[in-house]
Structure formats: structure tokens, C-alpha cells
N, C-alpha and C. Protein backbone atom coordinates (compact mmCIF):
# COMPACT_ATOMS: atom_id res chain seq x y z
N UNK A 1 -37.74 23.40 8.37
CA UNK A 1 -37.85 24.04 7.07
C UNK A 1 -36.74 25.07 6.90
N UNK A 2 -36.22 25.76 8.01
CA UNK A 2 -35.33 26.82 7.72
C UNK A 2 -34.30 25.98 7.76
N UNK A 3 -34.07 25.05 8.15
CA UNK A 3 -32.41 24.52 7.73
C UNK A 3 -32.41 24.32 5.85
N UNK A 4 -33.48 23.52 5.46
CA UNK A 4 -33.70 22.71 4.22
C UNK A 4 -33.31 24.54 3.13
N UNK A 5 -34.11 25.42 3.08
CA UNK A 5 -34.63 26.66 2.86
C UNK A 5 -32.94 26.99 2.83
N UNK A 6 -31.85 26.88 4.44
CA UNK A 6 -30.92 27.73 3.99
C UNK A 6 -29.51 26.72 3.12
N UNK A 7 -29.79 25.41 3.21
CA UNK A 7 -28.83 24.98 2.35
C UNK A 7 -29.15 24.60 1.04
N UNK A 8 -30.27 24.44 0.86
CA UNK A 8 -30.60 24.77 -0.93
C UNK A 8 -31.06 26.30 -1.18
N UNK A 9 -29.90 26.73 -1.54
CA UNK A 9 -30.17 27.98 -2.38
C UNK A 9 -29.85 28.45 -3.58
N UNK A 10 -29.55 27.20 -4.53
CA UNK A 10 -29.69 27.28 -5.58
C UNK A 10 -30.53 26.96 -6.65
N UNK A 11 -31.46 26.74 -5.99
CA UNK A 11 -32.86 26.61 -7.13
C UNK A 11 -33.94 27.35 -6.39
N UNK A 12 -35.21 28.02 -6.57
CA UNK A 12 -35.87 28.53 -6.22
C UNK A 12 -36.93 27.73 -5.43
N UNK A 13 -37.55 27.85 -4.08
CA UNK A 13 -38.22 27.45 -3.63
C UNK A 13 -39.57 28.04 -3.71
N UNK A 14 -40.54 27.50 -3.61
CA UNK A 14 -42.24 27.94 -3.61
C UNK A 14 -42.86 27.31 -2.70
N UNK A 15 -43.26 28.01 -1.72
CA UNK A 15 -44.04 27.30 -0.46
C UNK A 15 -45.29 27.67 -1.47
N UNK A 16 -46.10 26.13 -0.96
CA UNK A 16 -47.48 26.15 -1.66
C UNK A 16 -48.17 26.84 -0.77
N UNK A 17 -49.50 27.16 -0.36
CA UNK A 17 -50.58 27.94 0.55
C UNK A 17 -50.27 28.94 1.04
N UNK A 18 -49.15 29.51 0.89
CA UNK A 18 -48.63 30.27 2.18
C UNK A 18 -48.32 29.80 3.56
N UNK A 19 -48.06 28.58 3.35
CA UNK A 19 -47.31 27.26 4.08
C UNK A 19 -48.43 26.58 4.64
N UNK A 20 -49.76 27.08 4.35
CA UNK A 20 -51.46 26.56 4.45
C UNK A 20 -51.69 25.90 6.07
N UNK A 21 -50.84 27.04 6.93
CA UNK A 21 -51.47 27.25 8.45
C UNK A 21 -51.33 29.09 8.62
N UNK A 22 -52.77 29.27 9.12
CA UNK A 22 -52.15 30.92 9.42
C UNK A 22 -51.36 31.15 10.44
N UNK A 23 -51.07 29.86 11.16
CA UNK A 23 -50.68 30.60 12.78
C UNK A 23 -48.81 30.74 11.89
N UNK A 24 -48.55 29.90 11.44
CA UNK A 24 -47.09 29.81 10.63
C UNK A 24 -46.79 30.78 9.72
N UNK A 25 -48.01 31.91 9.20
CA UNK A 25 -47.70 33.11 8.10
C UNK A 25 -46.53 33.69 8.10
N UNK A 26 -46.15 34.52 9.25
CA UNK A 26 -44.95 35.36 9.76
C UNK A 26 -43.51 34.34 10.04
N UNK A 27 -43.69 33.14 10.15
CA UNK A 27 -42.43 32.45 9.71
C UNK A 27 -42.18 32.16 8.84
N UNK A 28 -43.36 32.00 7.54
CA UNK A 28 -42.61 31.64 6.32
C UNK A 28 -42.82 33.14 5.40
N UNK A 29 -43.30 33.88 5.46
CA UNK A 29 -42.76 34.98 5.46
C UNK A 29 -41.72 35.41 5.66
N UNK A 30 -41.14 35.81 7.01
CA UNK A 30 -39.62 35.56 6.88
C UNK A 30 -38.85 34.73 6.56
N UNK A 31 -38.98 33.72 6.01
CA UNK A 31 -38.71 33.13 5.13
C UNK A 31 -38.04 33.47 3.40
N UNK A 32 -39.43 33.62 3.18
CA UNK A 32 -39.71 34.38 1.71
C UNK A 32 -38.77 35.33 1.49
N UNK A 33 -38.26 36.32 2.73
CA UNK A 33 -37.13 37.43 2.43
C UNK A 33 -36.01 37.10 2.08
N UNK A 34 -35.57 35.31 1.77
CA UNK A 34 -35.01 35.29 1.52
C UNK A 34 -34.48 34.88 0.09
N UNK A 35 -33.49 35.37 -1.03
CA UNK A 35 -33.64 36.24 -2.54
C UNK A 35 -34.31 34.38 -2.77
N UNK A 36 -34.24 33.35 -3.15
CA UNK A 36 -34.69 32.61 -3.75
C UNK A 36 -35.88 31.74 -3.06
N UNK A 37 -36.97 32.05 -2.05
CA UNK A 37 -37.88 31.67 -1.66
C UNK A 37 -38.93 32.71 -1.78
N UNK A 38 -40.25 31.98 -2.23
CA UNK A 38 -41.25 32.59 -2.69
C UNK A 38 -42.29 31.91 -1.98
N UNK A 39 -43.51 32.41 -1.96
CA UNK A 39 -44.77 31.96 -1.53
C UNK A 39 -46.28 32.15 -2.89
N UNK A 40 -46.73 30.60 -2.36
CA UNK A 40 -47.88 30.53 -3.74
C UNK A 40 -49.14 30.98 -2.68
N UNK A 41 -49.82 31.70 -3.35
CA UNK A 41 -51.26 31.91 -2.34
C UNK A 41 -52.06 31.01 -3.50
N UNK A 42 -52.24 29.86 -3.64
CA UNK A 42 -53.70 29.60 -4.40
C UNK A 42 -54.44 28.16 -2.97
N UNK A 43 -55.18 28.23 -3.39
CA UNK A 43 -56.14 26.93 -2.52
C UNK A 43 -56.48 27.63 -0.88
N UNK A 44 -56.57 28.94 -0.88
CA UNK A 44 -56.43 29.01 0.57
C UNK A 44 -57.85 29.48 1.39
N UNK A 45 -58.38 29.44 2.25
CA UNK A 45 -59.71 29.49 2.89
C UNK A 45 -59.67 31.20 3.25
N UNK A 46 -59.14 31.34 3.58
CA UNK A 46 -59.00 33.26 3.96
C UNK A 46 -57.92 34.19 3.09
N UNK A 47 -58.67 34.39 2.36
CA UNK A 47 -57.87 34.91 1.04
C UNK A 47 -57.46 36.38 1.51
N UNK A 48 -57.76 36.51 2.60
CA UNK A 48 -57.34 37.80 3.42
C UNK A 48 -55.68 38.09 4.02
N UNK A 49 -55.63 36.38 3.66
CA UNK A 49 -54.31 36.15 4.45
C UNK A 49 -53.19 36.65 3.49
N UNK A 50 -53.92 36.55 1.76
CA UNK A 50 -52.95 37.31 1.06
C UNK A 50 -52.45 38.50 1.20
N UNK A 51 -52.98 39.19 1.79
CA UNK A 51 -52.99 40.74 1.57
C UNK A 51 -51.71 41.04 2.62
N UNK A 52 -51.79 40.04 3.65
CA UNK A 52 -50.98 40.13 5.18
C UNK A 52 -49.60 39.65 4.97
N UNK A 53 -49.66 38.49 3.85
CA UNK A 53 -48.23 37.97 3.16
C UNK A 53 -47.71 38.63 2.40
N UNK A 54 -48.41 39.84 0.98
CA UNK A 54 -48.28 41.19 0.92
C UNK A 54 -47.31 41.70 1.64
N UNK A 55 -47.44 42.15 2.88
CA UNK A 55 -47.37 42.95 3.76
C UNK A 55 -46.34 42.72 4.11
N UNK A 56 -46.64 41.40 4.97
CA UNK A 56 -44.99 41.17 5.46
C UNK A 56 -44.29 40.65 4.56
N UNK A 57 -43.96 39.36 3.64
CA UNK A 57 -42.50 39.19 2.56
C UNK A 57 -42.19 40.10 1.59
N UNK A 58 -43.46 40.75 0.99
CA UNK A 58 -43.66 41.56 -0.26
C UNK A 58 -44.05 41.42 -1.06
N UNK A 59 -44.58 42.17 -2.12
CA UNK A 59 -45.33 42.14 -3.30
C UNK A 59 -44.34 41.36 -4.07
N UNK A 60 -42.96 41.31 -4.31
CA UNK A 60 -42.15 40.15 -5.12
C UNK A 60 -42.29 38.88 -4.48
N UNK A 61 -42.43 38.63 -3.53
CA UNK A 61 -42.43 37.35 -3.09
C UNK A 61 -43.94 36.31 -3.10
N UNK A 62 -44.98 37.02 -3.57
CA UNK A 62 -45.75 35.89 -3.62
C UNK A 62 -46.49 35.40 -5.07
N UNK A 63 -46.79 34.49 -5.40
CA UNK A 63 -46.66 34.21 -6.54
C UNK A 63 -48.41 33.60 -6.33
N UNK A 64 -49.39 33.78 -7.00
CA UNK A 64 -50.79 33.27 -8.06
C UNK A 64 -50.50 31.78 -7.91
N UNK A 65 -51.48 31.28 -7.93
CA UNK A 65 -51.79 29.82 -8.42
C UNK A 65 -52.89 29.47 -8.14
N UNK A 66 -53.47 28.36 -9.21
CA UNK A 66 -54.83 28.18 -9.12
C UNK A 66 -54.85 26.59 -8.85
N UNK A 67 -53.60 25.81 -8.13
CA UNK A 67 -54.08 24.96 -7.62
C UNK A 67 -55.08 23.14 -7.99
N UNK A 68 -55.17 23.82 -9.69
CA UNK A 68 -55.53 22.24 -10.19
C UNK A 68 -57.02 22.53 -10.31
N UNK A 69 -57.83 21.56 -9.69
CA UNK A 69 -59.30 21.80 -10.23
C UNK A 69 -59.88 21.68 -8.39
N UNK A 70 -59.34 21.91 -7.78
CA UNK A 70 -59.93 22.41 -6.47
C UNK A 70 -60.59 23.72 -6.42
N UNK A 71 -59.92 24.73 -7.25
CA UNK A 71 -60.85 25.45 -7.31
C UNK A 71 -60.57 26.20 -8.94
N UNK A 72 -61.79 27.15 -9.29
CA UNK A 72 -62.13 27.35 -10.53
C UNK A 72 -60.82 28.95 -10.54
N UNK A 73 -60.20 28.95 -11.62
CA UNK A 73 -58.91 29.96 -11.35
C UNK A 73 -59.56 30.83 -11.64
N UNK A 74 -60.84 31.68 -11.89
CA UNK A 74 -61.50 33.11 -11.77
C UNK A 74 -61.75 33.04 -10.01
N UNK A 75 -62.40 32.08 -9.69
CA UNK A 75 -62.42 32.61 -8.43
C UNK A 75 -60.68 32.83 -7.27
N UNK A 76 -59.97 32.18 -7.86
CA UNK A 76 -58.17 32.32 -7.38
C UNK A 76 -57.67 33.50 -7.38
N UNK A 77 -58.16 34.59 -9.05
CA UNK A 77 -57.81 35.59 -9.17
C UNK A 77 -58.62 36.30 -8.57
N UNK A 78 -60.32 36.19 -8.46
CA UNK A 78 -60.95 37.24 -7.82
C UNK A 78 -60.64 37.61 -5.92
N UNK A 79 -59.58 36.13 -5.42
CA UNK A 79 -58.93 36.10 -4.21
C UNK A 79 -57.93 37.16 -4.03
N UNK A 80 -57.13 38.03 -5.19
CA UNK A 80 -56.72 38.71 -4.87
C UNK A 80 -57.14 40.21 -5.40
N UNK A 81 -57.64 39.86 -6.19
CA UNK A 81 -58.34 41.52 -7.05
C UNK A 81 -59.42 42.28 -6.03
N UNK A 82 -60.14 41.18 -4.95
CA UNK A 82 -60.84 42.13 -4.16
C UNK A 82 -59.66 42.73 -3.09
N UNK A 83 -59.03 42.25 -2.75
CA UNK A 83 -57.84 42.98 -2.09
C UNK A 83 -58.08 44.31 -2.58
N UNK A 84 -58.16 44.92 -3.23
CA UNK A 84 -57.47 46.21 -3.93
C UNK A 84 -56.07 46.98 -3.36
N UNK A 85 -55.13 45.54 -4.02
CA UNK A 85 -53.59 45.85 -3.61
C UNK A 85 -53.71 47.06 -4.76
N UNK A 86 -52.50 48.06 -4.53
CA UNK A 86 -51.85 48.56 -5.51
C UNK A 86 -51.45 48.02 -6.28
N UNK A 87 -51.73 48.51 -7.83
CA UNK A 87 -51.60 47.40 -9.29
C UNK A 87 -50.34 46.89 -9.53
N UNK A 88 -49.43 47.99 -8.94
CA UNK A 88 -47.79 47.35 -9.51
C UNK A 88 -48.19 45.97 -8.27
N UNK A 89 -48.08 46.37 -7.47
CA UNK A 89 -48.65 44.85 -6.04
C UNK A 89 -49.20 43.83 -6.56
N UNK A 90 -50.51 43.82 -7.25
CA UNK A 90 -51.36 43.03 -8.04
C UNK A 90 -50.99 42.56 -9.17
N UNK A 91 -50.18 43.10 -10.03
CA UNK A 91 -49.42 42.85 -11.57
C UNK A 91 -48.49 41.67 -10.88
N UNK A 92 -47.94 41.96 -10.05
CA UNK A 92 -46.81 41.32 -9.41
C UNK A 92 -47.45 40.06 -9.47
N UNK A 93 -48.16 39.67 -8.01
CA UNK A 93 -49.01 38.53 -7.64
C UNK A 93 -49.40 37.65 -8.77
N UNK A 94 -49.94 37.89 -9.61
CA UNK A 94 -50.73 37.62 -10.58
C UNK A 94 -49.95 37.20 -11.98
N UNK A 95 -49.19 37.18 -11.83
CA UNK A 95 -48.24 36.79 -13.01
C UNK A 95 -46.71 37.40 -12.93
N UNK A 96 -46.73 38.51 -12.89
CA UNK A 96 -45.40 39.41 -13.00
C UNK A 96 -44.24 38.48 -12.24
N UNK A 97 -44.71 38.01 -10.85
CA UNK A 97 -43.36 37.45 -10.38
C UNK A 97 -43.22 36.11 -10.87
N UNK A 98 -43.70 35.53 -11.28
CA UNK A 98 -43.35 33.81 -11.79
C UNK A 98 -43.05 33.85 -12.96
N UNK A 99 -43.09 35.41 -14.07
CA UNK A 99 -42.70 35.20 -15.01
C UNK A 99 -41.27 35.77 -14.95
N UNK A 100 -41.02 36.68 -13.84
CA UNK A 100 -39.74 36.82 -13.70
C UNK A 100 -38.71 35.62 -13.38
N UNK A 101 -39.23 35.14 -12.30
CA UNK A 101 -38.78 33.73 -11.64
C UNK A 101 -38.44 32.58 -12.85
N UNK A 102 -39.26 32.31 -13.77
CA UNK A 102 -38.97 31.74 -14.99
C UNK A 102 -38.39 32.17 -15.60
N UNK A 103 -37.99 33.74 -16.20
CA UNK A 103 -37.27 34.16 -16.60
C UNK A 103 -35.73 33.64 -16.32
N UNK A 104 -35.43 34.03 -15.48
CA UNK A 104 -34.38 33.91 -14.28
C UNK A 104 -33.56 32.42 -14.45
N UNK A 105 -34.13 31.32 -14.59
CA UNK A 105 -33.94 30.23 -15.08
C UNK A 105 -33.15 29.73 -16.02
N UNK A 106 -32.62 28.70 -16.09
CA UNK A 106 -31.91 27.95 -16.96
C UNK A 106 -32.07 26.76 -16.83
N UNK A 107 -32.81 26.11 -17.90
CA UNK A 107 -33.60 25.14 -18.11
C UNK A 107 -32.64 24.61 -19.12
């Protein structure tokens, strides 16, 4: 993945799950630090793990998703609102960075 990750760097990447193994968090995390890779937390079993991807890539780097009809997107968002990240943290997650990321774009 880190080869693929460092020679496309011109379009933005989104690891889905938070690469949907915990033992792998802290590698794709470091990952994520890098300016055009991001991480999606939606579909994930320990929504705790958001708070830790938080932590280590950053509040810009992870991006909301609700994943389709696996699961109901109130319960996706209530995956990170019990966190009680700091709101600029939470604004982020939750929309703020994918609308930047789209922003950013040229479509």
C-alpha cells in the first residue's frame, strides 16, 4: 500500500474503515500524514478506534461515512458524537473535511 499511496499523489486517496483491521491503525495512519491521503471511519465495529485515528493522523485526516445501508447513518454519526472530540475535531470528521477535499477538486 505504501508504494501505490507514494506514487499516486495526484488524486486524493480514502482508505475505507480505517483500513478495517485494528492491528494496521498506526500504519495507515501514518499514512494519512500524508497531504493527499485520508481515512473514512464508517462501517466499523469499535467506534473507539475513531477517536485513536483522531489522535494519531488528525482531526483533518479522517473523513464520516455511512457506508450504504449496512448501517443506519444516525447511528455512524452517533459513532463519533459519543467520542466527545473537541467540536472544531468533530465539525471536521463529520463533514468539514470532505467538503474541503471536494472543494479542492477539479472535476
Amino acid at each position: 500500500m505504501t508504494v501505490l499511496v507514494k506514487k499516486f499523489t495526484r488524486a486524493p486517496i480514502i482508505i475505507a474503515h480505517l483500513g478495517s483491521d485494528y492491528n494496521l491503525l498506526k500504519p495507515f495512519c501514518d499514512l494519512a500524514r500524508m497531504d493527499h491521503v485520508y481515512l473514512d471511519c464508517s462501517n466499523l465495529h469499535l467506534y473507539r478506534i475513531i477517536k485513536e485515528a483522531v489522535q494519531l493522523a488528525g482531526a483533518d485526516k479522517v473523513i464520516w461515512g455511512s457506508d450504504g445501508w449496512w448501517q443506519h447513518p444516525a447511528v455512524e454519526v452517533m459513532m463519533v458524537k459519543v467520542l466527545k472530540l473537541p467540536k472544531v475535531d468533530e465539525e471536521k470528521v463529520l463533514g468539514g473535511n470532505i467538503m474541503s477535499l471536494l472543494e479542492s477538486q477539479s472535476f
